[in-house]
C-alpha atoms as a PDB file:
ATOM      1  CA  UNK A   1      13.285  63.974 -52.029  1.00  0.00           C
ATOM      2  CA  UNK A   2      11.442  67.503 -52.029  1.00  0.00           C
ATOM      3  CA  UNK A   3      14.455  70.634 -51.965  1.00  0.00           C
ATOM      4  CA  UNK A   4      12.689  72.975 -49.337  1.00  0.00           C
ATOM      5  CA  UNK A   5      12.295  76.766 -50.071  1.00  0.00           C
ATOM      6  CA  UNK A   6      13.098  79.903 -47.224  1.00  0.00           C
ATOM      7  CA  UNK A   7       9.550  79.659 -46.984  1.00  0.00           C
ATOM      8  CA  UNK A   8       8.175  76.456 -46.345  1.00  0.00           C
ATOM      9  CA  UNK A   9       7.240  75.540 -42.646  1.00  0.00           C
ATOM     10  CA  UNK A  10       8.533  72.838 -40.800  1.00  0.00           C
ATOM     11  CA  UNK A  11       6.935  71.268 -37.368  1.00  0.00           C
ATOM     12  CA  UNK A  12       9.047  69.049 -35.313  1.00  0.00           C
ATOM     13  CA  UNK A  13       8.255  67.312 -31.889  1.00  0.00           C
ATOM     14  CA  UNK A  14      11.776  68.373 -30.521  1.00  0.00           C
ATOM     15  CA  UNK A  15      13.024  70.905 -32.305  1.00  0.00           C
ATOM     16  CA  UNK A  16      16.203  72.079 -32.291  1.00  0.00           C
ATOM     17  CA  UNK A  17      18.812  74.592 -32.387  1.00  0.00           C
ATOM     18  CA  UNK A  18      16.777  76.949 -29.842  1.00  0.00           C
ATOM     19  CA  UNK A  19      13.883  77.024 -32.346  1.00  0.00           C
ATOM     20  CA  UNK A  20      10.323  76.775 -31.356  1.00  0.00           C
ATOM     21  CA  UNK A  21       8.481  73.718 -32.505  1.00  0.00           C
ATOM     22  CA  UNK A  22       7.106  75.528 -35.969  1.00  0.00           C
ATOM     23  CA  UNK A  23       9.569  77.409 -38.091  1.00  0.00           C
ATOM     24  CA  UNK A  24      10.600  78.568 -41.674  1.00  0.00           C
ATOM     25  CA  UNK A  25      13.578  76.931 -43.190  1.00  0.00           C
ATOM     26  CA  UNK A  26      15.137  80.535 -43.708  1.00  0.00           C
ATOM     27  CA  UNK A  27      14.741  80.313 -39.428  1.00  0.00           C
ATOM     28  CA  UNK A  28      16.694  77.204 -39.436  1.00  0.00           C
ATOM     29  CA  UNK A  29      19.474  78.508 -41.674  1.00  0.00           C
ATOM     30  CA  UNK A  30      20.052  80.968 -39.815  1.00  0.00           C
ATOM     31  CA  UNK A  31      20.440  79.076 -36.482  1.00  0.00           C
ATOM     32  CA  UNK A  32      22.507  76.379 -38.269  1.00  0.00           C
ATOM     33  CA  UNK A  33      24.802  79.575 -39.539  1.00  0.00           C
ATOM     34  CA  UNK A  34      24.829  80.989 -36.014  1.00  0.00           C
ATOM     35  CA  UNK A  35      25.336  77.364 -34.464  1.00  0.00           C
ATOM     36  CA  UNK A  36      28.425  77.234 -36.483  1.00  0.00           C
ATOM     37  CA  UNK A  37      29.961  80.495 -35.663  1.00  0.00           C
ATOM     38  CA  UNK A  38      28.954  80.226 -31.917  1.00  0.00           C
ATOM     39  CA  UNK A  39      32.755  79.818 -30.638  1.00  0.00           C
ATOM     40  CA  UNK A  40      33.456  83.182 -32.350  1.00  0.00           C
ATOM     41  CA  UNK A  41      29.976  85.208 -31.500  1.00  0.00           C
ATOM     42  CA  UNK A  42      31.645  88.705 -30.086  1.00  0.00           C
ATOM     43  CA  UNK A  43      34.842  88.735 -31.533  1.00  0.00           C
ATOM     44  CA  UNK A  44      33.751  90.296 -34.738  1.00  0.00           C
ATOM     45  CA  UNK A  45      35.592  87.287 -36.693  1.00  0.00           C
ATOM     46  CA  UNK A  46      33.199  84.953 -38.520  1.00  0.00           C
ATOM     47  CA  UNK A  47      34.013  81.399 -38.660  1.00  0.00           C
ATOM     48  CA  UNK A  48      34.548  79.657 -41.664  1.00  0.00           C
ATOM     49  CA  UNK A  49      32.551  77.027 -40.783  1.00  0.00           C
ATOM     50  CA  UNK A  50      29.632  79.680 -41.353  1.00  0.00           C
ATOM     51  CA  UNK A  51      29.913  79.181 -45.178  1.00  0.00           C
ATOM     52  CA  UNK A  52      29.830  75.474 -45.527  1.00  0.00           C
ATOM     53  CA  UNK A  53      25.448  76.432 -44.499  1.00  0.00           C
ATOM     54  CA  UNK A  54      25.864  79.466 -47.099  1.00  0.00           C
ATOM     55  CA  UNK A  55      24.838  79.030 -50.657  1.00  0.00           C
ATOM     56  CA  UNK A  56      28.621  80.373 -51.813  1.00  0.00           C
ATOM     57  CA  UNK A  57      29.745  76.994 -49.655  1.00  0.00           C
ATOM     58  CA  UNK A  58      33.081  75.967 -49.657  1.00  0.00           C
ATOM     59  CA  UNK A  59      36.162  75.644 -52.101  1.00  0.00           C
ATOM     60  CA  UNK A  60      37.749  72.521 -52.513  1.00  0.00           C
ATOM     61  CA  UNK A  61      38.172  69.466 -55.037  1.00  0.00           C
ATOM     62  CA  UNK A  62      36.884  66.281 -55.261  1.00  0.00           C
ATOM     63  CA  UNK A  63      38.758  62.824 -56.823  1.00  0.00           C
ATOM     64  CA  UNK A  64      35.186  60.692 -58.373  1.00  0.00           C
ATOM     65  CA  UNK A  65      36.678  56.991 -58.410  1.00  0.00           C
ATOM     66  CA  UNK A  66      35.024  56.955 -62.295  1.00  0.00           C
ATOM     67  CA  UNK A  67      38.302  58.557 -63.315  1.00  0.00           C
ATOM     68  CA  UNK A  68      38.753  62.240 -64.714  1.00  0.00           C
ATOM     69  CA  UNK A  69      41.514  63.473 -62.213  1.00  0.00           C
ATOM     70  CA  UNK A  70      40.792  66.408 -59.940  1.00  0.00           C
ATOM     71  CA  UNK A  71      37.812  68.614 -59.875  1.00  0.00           C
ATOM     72  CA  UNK A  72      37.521  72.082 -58.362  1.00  0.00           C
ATOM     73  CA  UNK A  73      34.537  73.160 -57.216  1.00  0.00           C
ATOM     74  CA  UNK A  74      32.594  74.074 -53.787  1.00  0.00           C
ATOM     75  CA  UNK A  75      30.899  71.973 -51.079  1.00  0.00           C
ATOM     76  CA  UNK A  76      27.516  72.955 -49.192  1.00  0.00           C
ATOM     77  CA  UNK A  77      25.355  71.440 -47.067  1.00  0.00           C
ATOM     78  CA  UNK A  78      21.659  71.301 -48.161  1.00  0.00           C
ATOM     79  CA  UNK A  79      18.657  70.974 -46.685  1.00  0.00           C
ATOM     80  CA  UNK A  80      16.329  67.959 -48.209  1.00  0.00           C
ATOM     81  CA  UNK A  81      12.560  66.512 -46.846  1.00  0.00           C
ATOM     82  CA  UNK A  82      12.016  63.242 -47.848  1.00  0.00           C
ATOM     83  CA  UNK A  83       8.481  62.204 -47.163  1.00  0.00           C
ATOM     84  CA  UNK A  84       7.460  58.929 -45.574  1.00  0.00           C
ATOM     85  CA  UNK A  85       4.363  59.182 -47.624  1.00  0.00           C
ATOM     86  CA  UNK A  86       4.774  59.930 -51.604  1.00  0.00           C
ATOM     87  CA  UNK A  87       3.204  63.307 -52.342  1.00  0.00           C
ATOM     88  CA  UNK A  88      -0.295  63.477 -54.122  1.00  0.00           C
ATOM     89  CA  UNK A  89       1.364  64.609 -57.719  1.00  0.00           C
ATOM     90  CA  UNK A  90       3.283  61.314 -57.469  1.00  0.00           C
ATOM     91  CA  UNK A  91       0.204  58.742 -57.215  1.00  0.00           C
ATOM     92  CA  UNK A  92      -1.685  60.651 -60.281  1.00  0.00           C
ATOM     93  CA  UNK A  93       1.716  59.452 -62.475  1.00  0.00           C
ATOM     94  CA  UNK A  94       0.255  55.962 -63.964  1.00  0.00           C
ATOM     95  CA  UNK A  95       2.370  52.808 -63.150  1.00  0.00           C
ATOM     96  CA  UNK A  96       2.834  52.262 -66.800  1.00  0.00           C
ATOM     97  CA  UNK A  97       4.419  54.133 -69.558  1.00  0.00           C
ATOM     98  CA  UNK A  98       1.550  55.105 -72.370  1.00  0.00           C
ATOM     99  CA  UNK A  99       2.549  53.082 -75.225  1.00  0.00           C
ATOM    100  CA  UNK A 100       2.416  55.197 -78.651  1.00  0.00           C
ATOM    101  CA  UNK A 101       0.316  52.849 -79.765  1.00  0.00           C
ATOM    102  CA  UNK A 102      -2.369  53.750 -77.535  1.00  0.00           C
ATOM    103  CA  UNK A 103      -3.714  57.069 -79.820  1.00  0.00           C
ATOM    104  CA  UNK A 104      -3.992  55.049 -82.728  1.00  0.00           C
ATOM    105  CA  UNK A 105      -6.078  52.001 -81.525  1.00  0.00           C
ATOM    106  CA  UNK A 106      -8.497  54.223 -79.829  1.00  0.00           C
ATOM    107  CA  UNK A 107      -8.588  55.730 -83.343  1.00  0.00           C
ATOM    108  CA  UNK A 108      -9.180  52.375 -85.216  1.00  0.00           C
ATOM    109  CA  UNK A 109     -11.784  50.848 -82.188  1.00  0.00           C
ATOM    110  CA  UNK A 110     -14.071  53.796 -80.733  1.00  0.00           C
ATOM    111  CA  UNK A 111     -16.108  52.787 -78.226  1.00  0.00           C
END
């Protein structure tokens, strides 16, 4: 999962929300934001479904089944990109941990 900034670009083959087919994520917000309030547009009232896409979200409280009784908090929705491909920085990670012992017995038998 990769969290998107304002500024990244997206391309999609059928875009949506009356976007064109390349946009910035601060473009979508915005016409996820105005999607929500469309009943409303003109009234001068702003729905409050606007501000489950804000980053203030929503109050509420959740009940985890792990136990610890009621939480209060606030619910958003976020954006997320999760690649079909994993990113560049993610092959370079080796497949194995480095074992401590490593330093030492290229120490003990240079080559």
């Amino acid at each position: 999962m990769i969290d998107l900034d304002d500024n990244d670009v997206l391309s999609m083959s059928s875009p949506t929300f009356e976007t064109g087919s390349t946009f910035k994520v601060s473009e979508l917000k915005a016409k996820v934001r105005e999607f929500a309030n469309i009943e409303n547009q003109g009234t001068g009232y702003m729905n409050p479904k606007v501000k489950w896409f804000s980053d203030a979200g929503v109050e509420c409280e959740v009940l985890r089944l792990d136990g610890g009784g009621w939480q209060k908090g606030r619910l958003r929705f976020h954006l997320e990109f999760i690649p079909d491909e994993p990113i560049q920085s993610q092959l370079l990670i080796p497949s194995e941990p480095k074992s401590p012992l490593d330093d030492m017995r290229s120490q003990l038998n240079p080559e």
